[in-house]
PDB file of N, CA and C in Angstrom:
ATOM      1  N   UNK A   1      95.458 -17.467 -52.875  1.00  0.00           N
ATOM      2  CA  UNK A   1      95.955 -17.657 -51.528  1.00  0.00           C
ATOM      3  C   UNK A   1      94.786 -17.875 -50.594  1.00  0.00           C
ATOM      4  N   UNK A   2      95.012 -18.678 -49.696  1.00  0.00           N
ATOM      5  CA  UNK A   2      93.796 -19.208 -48.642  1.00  0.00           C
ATOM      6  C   UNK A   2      94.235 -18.744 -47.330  1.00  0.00           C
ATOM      7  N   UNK A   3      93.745 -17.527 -46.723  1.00  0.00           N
ATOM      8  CA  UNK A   3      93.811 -17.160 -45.618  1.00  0.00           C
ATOM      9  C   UNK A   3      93.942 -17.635 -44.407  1.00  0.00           C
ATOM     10  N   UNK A   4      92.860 -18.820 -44.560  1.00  0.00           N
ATOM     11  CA  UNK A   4      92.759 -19.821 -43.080  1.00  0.00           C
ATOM     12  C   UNK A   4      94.061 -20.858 -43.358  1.00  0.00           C
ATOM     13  N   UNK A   5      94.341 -21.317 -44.210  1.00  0.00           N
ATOM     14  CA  UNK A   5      95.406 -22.594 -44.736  1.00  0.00           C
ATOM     15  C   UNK A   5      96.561 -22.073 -44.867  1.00  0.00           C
ATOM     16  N   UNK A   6      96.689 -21.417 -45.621  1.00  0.00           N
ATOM     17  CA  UNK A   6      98.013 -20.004 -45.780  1.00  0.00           C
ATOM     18  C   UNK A   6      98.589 -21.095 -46.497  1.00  0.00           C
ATOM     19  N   UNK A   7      97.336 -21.508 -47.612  1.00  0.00           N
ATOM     20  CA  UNK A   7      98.485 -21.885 -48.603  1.00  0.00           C
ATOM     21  C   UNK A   7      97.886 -21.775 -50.208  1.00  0.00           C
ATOM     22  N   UNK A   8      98.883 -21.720 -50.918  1.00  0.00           N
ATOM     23  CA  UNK A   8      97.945 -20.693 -52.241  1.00  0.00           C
ATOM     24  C   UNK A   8      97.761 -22.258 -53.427  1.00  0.00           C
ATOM     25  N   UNK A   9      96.265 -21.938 -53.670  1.00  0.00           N
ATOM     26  CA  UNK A   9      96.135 -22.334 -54.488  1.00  0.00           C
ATOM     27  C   UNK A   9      96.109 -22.885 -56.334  1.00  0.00           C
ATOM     28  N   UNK A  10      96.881 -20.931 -56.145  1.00  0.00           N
ATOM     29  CA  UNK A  10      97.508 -21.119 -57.821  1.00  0.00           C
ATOM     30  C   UNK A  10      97.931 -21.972 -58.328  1.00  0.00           C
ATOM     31  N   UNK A  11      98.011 -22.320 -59.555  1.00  0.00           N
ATOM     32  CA  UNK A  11      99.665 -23.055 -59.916  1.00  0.00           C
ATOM     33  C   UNK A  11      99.323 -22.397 -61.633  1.00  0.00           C
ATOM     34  N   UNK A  12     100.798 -22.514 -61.907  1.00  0.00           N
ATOM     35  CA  UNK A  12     101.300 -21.911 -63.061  1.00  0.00           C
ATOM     36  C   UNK A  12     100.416 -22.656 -63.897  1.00  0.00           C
ATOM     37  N   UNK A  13     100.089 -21.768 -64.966  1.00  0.00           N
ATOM     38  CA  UNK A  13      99.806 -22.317 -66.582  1.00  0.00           C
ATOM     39  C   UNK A  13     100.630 -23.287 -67.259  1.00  0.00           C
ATOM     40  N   UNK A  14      99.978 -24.600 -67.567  1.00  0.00           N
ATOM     41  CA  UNK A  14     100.910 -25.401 -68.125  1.00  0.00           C
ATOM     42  C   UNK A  14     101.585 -24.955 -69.561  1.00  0.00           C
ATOM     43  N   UNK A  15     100.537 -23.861 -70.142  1.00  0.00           N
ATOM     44  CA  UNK A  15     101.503 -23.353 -71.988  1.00  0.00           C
ATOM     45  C   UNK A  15     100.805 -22.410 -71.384  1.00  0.00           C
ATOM     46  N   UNK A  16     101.703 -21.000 -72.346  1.00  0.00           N
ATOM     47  CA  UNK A  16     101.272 -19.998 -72.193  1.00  0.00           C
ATOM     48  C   UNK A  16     100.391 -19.260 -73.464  1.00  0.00           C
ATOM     49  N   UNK A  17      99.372 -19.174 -73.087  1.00  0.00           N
ATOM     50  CA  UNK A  17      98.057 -18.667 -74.007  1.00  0.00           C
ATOM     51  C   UNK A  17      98.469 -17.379 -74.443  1.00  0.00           C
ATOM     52  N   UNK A  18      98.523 -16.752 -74.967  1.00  0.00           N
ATOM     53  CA  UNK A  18      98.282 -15.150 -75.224  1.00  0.00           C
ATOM     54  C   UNK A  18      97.147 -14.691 -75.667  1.00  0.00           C
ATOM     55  N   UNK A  19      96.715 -13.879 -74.972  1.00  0.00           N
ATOM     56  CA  UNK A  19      95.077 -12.988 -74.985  1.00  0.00           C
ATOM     57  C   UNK A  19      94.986 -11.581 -76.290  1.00  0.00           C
ATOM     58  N   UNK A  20      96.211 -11.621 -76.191  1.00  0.00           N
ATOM     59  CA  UNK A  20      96.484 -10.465 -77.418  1.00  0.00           C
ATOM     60  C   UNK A  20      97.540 -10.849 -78.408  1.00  0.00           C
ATOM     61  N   UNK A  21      97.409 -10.043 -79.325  1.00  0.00           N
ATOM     62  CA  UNK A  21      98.726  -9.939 -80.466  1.00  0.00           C
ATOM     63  C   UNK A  21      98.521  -8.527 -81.083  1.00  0.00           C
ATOM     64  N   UNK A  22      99.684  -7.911 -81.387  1.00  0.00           N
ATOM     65  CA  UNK A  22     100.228  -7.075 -82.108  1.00  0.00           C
ATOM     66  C   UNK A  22     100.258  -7.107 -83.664  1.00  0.00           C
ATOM     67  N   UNK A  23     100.019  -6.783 -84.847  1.00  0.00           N
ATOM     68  CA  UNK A  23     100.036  -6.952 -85.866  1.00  0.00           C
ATOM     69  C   UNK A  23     100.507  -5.888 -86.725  1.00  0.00           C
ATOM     70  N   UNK A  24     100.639  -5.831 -88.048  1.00  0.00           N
ATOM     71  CA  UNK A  24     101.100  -4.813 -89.012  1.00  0.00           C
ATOM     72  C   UNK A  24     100.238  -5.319 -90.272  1.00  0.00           C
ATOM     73  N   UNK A  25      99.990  -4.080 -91.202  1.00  0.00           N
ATOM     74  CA  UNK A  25      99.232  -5.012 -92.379  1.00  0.00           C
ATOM     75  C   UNK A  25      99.596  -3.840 -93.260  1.00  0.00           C
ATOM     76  N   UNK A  26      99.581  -4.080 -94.840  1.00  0.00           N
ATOM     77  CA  UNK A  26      99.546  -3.214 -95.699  1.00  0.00           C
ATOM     78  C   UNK A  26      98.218  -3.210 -96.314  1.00  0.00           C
ATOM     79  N   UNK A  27      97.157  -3.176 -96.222  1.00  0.00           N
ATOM     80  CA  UNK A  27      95.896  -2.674 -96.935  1.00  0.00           C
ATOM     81  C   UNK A  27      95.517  -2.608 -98.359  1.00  0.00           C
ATOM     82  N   UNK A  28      95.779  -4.099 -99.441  1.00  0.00           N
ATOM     83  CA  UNK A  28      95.105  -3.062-100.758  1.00  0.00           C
ATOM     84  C   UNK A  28      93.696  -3.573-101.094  1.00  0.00           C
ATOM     85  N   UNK A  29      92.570  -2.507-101.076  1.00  0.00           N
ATOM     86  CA  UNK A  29      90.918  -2.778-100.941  1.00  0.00           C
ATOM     87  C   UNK A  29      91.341  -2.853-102.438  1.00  0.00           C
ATOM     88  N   UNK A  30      90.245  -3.494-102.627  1.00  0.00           N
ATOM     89  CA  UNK A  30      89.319  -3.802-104.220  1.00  0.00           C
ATOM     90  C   UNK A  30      87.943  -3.394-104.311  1.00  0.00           C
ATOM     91  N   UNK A  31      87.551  -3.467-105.509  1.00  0.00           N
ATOM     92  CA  UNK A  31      86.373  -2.530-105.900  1.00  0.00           C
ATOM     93  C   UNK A  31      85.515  -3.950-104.841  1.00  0.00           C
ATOM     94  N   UNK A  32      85.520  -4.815-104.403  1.00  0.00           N
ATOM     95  CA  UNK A  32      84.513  -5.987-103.899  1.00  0.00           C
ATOM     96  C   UNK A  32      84.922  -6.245-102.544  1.00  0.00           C
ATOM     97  N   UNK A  33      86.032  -5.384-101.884  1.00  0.00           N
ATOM     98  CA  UNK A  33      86.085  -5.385-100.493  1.00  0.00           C
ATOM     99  C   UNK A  33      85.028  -4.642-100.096  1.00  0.00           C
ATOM    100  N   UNK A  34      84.510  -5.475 -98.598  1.00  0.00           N
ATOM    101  CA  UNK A  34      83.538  -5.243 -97.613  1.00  0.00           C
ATOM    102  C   UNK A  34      83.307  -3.648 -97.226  1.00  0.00           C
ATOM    103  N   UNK A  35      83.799  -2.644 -97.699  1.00  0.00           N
ATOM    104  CA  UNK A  35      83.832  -1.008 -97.729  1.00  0.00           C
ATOM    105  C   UNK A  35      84.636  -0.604 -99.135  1.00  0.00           C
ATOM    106  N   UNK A  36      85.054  -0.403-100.078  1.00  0.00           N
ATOM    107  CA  UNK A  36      85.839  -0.003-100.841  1.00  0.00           C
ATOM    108  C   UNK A  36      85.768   1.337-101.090  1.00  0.00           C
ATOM    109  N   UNK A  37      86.554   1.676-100.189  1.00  0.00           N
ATOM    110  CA  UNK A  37      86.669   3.573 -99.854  1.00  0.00           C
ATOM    111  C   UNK A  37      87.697   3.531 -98.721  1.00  0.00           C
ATOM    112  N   UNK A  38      88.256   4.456 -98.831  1.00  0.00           N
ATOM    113  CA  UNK A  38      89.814   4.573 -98.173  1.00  0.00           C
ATOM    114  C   UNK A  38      89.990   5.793 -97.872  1.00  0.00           C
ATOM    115  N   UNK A  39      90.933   6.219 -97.018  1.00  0.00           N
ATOM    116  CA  UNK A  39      91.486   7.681 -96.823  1.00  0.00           C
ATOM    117  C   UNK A  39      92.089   8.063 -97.947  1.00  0.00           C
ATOM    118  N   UNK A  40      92.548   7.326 -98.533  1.00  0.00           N
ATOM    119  CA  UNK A  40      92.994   7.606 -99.785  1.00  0.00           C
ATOM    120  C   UNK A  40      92.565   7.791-100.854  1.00  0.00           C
ATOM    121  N   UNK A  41      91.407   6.745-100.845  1.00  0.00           N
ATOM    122  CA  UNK A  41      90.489   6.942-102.310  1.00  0.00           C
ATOM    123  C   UNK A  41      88.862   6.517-101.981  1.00  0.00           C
ATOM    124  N   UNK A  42      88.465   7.815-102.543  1.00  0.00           N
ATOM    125  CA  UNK A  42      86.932   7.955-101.987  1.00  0.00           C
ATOM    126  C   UNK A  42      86.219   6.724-102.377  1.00  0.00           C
ATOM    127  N   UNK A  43      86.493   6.320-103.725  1.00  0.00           N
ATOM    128  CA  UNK A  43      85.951   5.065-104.334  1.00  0.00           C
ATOM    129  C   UNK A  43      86.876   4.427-105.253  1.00  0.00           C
ATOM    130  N   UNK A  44      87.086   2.919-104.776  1.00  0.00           N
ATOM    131  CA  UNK A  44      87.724   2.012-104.923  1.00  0.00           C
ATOM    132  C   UNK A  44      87.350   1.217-106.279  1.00  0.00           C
ATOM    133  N   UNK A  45      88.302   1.245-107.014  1.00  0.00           N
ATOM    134  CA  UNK A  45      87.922   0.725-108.622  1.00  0.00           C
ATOM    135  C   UNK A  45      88.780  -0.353-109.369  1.00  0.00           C
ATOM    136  N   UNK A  46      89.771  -0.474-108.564  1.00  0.00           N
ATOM    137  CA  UNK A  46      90.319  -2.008-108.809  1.00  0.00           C
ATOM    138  C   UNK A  46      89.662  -3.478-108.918  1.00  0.00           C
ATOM    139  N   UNK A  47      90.492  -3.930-109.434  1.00  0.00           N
ATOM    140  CA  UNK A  47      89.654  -5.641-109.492  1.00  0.00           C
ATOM    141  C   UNK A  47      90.647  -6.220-108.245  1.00  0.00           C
ATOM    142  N   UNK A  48      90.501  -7.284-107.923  1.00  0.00           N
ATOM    143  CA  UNK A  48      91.016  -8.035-106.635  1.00  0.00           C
ATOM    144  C   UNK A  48      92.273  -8.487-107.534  1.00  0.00           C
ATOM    145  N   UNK A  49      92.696  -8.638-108.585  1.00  0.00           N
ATOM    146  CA  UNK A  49      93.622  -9.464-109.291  1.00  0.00           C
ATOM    147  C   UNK A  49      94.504  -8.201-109.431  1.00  0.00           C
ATOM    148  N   UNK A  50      93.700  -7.395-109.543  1.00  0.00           N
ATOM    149  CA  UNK A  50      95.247  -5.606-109.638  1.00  0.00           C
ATOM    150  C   UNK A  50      95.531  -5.880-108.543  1.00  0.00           C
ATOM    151  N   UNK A  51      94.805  -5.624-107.114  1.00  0.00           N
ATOM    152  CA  UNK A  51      95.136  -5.570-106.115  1.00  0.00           C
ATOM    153  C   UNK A  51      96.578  -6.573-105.605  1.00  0.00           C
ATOM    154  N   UNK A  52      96.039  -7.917-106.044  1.00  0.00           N
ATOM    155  CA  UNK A  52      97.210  -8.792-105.441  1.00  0.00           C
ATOM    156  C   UNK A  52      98.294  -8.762-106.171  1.00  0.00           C
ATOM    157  N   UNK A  53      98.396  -8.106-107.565  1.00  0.00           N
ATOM    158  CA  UNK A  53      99.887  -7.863-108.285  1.00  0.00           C
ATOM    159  C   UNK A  53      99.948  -6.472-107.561  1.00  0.00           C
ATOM    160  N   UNK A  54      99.433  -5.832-107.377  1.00  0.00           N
ATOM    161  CA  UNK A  54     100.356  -4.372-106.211  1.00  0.00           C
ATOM    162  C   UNK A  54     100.815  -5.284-104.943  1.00  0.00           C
ATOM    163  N   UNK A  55     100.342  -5.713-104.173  1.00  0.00           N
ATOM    164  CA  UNK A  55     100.664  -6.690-103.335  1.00  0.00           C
ATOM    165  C   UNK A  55     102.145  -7.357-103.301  1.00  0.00           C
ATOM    166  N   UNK A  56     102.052  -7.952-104.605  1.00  0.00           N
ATOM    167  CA  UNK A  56     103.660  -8.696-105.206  1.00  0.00           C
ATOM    168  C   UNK A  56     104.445  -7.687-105.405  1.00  0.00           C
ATOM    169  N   UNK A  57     104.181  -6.909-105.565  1.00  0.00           N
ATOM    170  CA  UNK A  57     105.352  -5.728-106.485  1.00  0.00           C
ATOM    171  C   UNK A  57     105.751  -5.556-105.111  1.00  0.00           C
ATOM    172  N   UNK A  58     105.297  -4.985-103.746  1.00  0.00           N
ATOM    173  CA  UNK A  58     105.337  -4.685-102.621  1.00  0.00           C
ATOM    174  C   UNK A  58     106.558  -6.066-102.041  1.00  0.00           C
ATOM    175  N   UNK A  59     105.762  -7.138-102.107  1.00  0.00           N
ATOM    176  CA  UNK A  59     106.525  -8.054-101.546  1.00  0.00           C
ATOM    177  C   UNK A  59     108.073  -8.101-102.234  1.00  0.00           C
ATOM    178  N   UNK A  60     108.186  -7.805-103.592  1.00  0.00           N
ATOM    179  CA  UNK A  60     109.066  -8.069-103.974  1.00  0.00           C
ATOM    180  C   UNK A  60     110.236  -6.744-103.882  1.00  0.00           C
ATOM    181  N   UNK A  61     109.338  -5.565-103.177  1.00  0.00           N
ATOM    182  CA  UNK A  61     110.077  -4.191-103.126  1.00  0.00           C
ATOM    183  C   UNK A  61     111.047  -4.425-101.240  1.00  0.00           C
ATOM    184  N   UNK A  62     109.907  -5.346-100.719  1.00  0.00           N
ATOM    185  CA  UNK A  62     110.879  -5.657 -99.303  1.00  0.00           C
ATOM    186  C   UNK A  62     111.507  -6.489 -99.555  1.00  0.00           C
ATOM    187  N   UNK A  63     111.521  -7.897-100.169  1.00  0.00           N
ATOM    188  CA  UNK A  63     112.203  -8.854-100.361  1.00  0.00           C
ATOM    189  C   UNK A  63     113.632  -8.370-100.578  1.00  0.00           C
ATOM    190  N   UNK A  64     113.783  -7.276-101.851  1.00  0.00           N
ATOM    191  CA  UNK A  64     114.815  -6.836-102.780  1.00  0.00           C
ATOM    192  C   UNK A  64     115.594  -5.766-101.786  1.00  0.00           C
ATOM    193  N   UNK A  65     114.918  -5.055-100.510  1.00  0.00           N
ATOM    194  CA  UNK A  65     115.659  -4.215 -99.673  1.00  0.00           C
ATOM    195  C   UNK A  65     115.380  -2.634-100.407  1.00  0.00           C
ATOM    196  N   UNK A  66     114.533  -2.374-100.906  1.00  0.00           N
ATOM    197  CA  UNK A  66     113.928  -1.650-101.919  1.00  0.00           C
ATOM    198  C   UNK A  66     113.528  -0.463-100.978  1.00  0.00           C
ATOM    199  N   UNK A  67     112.987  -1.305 -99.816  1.00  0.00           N
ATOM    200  CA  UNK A  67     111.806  -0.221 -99.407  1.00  0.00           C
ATOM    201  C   UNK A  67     111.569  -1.310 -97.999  1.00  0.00           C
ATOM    202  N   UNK A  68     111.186  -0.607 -96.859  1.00  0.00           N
ATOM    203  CA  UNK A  68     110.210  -1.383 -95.927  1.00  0.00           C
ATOM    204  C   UNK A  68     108.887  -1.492 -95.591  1.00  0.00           C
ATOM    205  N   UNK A  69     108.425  -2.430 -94.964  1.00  0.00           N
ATOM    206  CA  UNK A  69     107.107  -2.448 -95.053  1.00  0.00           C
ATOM    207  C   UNK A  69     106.640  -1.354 -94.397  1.00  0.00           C
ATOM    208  N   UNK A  70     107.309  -0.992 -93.605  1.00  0.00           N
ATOM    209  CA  UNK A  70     106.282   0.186 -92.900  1.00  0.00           C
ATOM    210  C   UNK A  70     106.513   1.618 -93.606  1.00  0.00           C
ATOM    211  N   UNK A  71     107.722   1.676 -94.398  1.00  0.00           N
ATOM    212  CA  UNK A  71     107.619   3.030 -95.607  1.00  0.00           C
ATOM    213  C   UNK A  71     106.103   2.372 -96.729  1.00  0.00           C
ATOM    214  N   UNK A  72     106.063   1.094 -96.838  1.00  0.00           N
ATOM    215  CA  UNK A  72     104.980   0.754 -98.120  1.00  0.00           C
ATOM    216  C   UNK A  72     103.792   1.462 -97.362  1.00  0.00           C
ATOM    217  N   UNK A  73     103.343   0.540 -96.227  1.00  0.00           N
ATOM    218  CA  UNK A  73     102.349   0.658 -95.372  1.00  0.00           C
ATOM    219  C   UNK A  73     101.924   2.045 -95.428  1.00  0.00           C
ATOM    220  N   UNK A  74     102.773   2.676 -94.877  1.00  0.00           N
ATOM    221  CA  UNK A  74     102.410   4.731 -94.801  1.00  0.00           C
ATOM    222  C   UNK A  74     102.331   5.066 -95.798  1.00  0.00           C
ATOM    223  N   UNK A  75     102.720   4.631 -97.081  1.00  0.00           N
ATOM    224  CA  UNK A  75     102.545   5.561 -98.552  1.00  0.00           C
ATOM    225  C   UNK A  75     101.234   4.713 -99.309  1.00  0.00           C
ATOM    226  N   UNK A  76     100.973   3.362 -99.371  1.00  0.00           N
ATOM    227  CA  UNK A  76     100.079   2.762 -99.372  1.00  0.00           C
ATOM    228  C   UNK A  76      98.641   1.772 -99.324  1.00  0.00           C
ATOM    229  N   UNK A  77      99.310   1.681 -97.881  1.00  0.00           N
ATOM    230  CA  UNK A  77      97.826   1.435 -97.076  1.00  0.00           C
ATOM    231  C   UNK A  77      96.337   1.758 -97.240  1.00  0.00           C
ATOM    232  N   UNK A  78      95.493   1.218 -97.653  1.00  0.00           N
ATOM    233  CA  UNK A  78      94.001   1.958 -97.780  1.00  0.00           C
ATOM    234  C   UNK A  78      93.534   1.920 -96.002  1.00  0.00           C
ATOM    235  N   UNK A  79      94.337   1.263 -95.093  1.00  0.00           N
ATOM    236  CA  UNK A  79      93.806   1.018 -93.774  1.00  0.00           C
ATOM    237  C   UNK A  79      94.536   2.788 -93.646  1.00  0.00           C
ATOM    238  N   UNK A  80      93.685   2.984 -91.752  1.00  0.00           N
ATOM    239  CA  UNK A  80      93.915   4.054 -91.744  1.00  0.00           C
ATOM    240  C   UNK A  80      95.235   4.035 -90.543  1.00  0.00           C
ATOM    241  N   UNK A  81      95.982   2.847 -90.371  1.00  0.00           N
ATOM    242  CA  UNK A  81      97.135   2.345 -89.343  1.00  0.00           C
ATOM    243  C   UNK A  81      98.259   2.488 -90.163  1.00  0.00           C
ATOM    244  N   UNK A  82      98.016   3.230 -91.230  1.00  0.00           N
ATOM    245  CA  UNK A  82      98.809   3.915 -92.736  1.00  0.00           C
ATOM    246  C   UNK A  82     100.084   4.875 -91.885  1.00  0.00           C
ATOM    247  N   UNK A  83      99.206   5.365 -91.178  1.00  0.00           N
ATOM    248  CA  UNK A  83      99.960   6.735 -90.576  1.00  0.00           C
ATOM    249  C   UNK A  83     100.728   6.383 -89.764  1.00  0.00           C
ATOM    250  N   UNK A  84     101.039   4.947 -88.893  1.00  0.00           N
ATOM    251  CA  UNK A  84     101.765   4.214 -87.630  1.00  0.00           C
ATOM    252  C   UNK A  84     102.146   2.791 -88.407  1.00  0.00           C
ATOM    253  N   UNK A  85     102.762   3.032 -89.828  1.00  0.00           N
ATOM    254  CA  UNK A  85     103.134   2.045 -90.516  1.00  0.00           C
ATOM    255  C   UNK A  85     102.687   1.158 -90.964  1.00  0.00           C
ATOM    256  N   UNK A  86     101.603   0.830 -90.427  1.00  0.00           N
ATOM    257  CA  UNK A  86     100.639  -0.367 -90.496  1.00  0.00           C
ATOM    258  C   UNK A  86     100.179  -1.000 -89.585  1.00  0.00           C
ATOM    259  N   UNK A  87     100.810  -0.286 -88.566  1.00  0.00           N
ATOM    260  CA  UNK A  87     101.038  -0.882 -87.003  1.00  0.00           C
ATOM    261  C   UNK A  87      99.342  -0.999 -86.271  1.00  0.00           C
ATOM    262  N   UNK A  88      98.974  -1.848 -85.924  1.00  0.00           N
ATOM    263  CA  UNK A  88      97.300  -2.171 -85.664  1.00  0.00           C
ATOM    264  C   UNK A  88      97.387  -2.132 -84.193  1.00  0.00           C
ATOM    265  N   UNK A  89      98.566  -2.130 -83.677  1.00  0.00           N
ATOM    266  CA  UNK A  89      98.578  -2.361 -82.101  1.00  0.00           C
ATOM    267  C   UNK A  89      98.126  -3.527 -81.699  1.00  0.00           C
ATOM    268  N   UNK A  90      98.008  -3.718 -80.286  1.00  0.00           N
ATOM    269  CA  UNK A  90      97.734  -4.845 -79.924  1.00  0.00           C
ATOM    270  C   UNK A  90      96.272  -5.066 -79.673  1.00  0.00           C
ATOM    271  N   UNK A  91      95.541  -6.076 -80.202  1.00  0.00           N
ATOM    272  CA  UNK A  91      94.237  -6.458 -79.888  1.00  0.00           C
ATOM    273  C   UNK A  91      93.970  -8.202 -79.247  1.00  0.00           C
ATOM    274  N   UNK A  92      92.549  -8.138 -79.100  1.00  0.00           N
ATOM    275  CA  UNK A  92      92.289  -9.461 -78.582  1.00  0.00           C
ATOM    276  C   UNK A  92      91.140 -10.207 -79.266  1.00  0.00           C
ATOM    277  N   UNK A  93      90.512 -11.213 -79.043  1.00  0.00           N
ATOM    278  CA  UNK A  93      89.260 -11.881 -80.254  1.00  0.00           C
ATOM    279  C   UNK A  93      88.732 -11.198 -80.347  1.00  0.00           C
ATOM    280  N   UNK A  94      87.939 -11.059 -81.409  1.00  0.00           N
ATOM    281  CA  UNK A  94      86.593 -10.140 -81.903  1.00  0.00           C
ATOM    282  C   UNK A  94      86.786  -8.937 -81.963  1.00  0.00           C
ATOM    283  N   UNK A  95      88.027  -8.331 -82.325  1.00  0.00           N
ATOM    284  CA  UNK A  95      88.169  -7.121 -82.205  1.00  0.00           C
ATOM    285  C   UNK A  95      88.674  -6.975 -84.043  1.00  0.00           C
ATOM    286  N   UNK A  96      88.866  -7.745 -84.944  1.00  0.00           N
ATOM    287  CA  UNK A  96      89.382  -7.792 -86.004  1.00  0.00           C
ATOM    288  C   UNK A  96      88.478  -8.619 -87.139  1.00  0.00           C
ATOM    289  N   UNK A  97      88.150  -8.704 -87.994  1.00  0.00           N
ATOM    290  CA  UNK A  97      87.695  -9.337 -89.034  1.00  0.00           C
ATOM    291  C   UNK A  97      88.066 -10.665 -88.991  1.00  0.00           C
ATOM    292  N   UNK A  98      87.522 -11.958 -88.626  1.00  0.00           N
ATOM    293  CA  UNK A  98      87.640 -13.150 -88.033  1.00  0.00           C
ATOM    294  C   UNK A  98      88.903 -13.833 -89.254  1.00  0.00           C
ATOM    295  N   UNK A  99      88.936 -13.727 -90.191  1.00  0.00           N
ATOM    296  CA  UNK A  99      89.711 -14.851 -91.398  1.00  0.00           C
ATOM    297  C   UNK A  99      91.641 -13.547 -90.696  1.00  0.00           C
ATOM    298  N   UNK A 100      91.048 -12.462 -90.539  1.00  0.00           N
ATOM    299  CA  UNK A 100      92.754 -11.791 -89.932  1.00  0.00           C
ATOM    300  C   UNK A 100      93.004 -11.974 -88.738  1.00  0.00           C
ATOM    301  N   UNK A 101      92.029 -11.728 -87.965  1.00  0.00           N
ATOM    302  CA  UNK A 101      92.279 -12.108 -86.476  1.00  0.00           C
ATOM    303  C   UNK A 101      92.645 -14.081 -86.533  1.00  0.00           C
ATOM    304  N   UNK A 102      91.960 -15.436 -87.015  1.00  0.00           N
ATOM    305  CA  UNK A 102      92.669 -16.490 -87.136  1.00  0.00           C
ATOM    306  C   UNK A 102      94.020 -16.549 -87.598  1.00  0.00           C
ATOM    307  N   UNK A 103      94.228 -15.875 -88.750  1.00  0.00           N
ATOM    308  CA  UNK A 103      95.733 -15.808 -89.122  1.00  0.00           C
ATOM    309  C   UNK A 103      96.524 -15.061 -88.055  1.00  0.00           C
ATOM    310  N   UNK A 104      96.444 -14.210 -87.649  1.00  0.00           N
ATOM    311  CA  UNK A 104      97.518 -13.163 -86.729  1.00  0.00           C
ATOM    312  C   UNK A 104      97.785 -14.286 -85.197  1.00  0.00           C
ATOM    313  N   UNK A 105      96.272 -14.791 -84.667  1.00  0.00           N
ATOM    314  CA  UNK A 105      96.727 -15.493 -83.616  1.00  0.00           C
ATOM    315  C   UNK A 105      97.262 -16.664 -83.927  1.00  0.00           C
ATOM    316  N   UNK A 106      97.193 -17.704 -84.942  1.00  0.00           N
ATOM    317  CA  UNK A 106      97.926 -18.814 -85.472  1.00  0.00           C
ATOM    318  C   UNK A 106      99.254 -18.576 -85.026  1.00  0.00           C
ATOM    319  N   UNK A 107      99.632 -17.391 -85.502  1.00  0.00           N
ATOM    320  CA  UNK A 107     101.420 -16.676 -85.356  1.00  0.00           C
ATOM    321  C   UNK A 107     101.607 -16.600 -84.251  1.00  0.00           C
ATOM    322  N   UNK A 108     101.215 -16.077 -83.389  1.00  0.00           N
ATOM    323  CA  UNK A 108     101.713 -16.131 -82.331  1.00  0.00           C
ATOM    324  C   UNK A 108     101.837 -17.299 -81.314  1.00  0.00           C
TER     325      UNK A 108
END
C-alpha cells in the first residue's frame, strides 16, 4: 500500500508456490545408509535388497487393508517420527535430505 497514492501495489500470485510440505515416511536403514543405527537398532545389518522386500511386504500389508501406514510407521520406522506415525511435520528447502525433500515437493 502507498500512503501518498492510496493505492496498493500488490497483486496476487499468478500460481500458488508452497514454501512448505508436510510429509510421512516409513524408515527402513540398511547396513550402507548414511547413519545405520536407529532407535531401534544400535547397529544396522541388513543389505539394501532385505530392506526393500520389508518395504513390499509393508506396501502390500496397506494395499491389502492389513494394517496402516502409520500403525507400520510406529512399530517400524528406524526414523525417530516412529512415535507420530511417521508424521515429519511440515518443513521447507534444506531442511531434509535433498533426493526426499525433491520428491515430497514434486507432490505437492
Amino acid at each position: 500500500y502507498n500512503a501518498q497514492t492510496q493505492e496498493s501495489t500488490w497483486e496476487h500470485p499468478s500460481e500458488s508456490v508452497s514454501t512448505t510440505v508436510r510429509a510421512s515416511h516409513l524408515l527402513v536403514k540398511h547396513k550402507d545408509s548414511r547413519r545405520p543405527s536407529s532407535w531401534r537398532e544400535a547397529t544396522i545389518t541388513r543389505t539394501k535388497e532385505e530392506a526393500l522386500e520389508i518395504l513390499e511386504g509393508y506396501i502390500e500389508k496397506i494395499e491389502s487393508g492389513d494394517s496402516t501406514f502409520s500403525e507400520l510407521a510406529e512399530q517400524f520406522s528406524d526414523c525417530s517420527s516412529a512415535k507420530r506415525g511417521g508424521d515429519l511435520g511440515q518443513f521447507g528447502p534444506g531442511q531434509m535430505q535433498k533426493p526426499f525433500e525433491d520428491a515430497t515437493f514434486a507432490l505437492s
